[in-house]
C-alpha atoms as a PDB file:
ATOM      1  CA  UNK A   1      49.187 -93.565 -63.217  1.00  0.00           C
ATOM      2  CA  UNK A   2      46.089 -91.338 -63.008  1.00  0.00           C
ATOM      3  CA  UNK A   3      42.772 -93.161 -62.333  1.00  0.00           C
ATOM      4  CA  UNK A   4      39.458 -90.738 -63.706  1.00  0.00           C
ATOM      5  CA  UNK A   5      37.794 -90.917 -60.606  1.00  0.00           C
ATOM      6  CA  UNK A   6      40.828 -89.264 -58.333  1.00  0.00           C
ATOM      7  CA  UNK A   7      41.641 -87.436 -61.009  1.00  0.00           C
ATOM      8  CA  UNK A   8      38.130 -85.094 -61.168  1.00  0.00           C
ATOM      9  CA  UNK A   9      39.322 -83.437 -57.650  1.00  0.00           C
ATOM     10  CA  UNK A  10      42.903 -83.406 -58.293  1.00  0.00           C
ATOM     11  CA  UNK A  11      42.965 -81.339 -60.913  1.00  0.00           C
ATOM     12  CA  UNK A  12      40.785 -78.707 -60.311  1.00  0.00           C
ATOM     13  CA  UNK A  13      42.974 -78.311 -57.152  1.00  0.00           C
ATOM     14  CA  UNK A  14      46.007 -77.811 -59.121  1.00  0.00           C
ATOM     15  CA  UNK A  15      44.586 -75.637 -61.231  1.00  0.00           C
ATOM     16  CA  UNK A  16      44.500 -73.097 -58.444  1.00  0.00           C
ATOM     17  CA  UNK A  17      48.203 -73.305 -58.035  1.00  0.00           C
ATOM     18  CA  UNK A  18      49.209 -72.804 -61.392  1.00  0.00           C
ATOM     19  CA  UNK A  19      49.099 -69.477 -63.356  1.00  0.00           C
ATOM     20  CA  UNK A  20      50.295 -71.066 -66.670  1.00  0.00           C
ATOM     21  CA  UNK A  21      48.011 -72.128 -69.402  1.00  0.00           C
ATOM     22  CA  UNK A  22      49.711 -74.453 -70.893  1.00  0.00           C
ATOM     23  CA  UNK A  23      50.112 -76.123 -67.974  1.00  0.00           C
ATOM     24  CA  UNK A  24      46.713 -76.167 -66.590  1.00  0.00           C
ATOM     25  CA  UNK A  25      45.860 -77.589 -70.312  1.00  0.00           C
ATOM     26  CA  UNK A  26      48.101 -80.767 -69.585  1.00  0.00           C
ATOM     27  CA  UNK A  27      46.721 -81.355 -66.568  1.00  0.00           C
ATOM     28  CA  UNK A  28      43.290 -81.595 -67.524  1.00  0.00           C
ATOM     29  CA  UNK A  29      44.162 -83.441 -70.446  1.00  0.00           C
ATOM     30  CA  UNK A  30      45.523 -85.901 -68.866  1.00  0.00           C
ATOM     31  CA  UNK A  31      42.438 -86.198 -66.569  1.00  0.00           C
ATOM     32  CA  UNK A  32      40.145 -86.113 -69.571  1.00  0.00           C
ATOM     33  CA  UNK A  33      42.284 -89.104 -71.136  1.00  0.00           C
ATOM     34  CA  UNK A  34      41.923 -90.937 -67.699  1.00  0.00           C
ATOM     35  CA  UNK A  35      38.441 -90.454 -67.989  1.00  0.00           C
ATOM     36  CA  UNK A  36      38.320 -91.702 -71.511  1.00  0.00           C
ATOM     37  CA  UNK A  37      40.720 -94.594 -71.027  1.00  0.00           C
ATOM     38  CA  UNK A  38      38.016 -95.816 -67.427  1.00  0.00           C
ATOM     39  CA  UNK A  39      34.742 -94.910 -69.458  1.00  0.00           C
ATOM     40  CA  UNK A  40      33.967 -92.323 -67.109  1.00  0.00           C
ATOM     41  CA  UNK A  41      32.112 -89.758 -69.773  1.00  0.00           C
ATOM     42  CA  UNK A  42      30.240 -87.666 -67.238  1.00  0.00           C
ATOM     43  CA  UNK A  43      33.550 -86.864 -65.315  1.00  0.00           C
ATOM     44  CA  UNK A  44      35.421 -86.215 -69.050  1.00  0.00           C
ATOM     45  CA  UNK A  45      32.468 -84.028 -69.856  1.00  0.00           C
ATOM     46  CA  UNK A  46      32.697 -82.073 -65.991  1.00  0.00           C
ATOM     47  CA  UNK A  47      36.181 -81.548 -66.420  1.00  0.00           C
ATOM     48  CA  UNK A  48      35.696 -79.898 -69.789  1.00  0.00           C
ATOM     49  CA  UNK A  49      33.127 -77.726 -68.066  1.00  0.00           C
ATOM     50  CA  UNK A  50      35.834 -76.497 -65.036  1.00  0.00           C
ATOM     51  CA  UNK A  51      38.345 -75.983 -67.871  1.00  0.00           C
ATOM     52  CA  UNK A  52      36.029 -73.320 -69.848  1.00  0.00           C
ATOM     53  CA  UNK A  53      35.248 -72.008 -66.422  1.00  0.00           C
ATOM     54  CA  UNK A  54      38.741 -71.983 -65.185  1.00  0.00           C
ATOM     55  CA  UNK A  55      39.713 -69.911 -69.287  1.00  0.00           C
ATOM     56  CA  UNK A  56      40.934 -72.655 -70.127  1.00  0.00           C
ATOM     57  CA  UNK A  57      40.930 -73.207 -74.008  1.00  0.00           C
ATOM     58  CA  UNK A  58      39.891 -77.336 -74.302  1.00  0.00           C
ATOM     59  CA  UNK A  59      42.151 -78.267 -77.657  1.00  0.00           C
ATOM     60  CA  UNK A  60      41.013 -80.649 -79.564  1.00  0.00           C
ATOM     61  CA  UNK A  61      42.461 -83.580 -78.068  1.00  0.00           C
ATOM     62  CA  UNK A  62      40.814 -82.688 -74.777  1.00  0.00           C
ATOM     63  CA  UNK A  63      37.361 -82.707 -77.229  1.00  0.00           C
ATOM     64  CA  UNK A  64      38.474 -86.165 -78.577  1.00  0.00           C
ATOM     65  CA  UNK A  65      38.922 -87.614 -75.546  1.00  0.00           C
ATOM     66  CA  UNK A  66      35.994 -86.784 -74.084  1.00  0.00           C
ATOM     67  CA  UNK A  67      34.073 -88.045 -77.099  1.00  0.00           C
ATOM     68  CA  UNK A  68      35.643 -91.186 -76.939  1.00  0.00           C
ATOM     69  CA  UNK A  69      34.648 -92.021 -73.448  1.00  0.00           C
ATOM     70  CA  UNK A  70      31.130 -91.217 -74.324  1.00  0.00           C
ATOM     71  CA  UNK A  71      31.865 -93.975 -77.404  1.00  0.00           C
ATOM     72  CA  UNK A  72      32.649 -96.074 -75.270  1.00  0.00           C
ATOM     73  CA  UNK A  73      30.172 -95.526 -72.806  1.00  0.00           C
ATOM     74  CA  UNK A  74      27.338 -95.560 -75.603  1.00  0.00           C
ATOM     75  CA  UNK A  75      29.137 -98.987 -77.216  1.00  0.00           C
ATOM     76  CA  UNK A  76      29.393-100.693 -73.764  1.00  0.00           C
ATOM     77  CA  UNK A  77      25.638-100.044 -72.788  1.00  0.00           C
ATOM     78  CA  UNK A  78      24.564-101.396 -76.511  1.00  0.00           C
ATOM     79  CA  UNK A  79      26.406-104.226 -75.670  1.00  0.00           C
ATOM     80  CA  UNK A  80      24.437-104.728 -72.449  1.00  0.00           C
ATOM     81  CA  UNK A  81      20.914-104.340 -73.570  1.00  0.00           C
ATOM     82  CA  UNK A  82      18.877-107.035 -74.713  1.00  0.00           C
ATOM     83  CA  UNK A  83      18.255-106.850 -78.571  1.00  0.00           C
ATOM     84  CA  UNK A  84      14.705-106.120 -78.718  1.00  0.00           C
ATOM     85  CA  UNK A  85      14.244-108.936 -81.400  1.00  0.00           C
ATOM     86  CA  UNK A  86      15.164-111.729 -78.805  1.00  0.00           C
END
C-alpha cells in the first residue's frame, strides 16, 4: 500500500522512467489518492504541480482527490479550534 508521504518522491522518480502518459497519470493518481486518503493536501496539491510540469494532463479524479484532502484538512482543523463562542 502507498503511504502520501513516500509516495511524493517515488513518483516523480518513476516518472523519469516512463515515456507513457497514461501511465505516468496512474501513478500520480495513485499518489494524489494516498495523499487524500492521509490528509496530506500540500503534498496532493505538489504532486499536481510536478504532473503539469512533467505534461502531464491531471484528469479529474486527480482534481477530486486533491480537493478532498484539502476537505479534509479544512474539516479536521474546524474540528480542532475552539468555537469562538465558548
Amino acid at each position: 500500500m502507498m503511504s502520501c508521504r513516500s509516495a511524493t518522491a517515488t513518483p516523480t522518480q518513476q516518472l523519469h522512467r516512463t515515456t507513457e502518459p497514461e501511465q505516468a497519470l496512474q501513478l500520480l493518481r495513485a499518489a494524489i489518492s494516498a495523499c487524500e486518503k492521509g490528509v496530506e493536501p500540500e503534498q496532493a496539491l505538489q504532486l499536481l504541480r510536478e504532473m503539469l510540469r512533467q505534461g502531464v494532463e491531471p484528469d479529474v479524479i486527480s482534481y477530486k482527490a486533491a480537493i478532498s484532502a484539502c476537505e479534509k484538512e479544512f474539516e479536521s482543523s474546524r474540528w480542532r479550534r475552539p468555537s469562538r463562542h465558548d
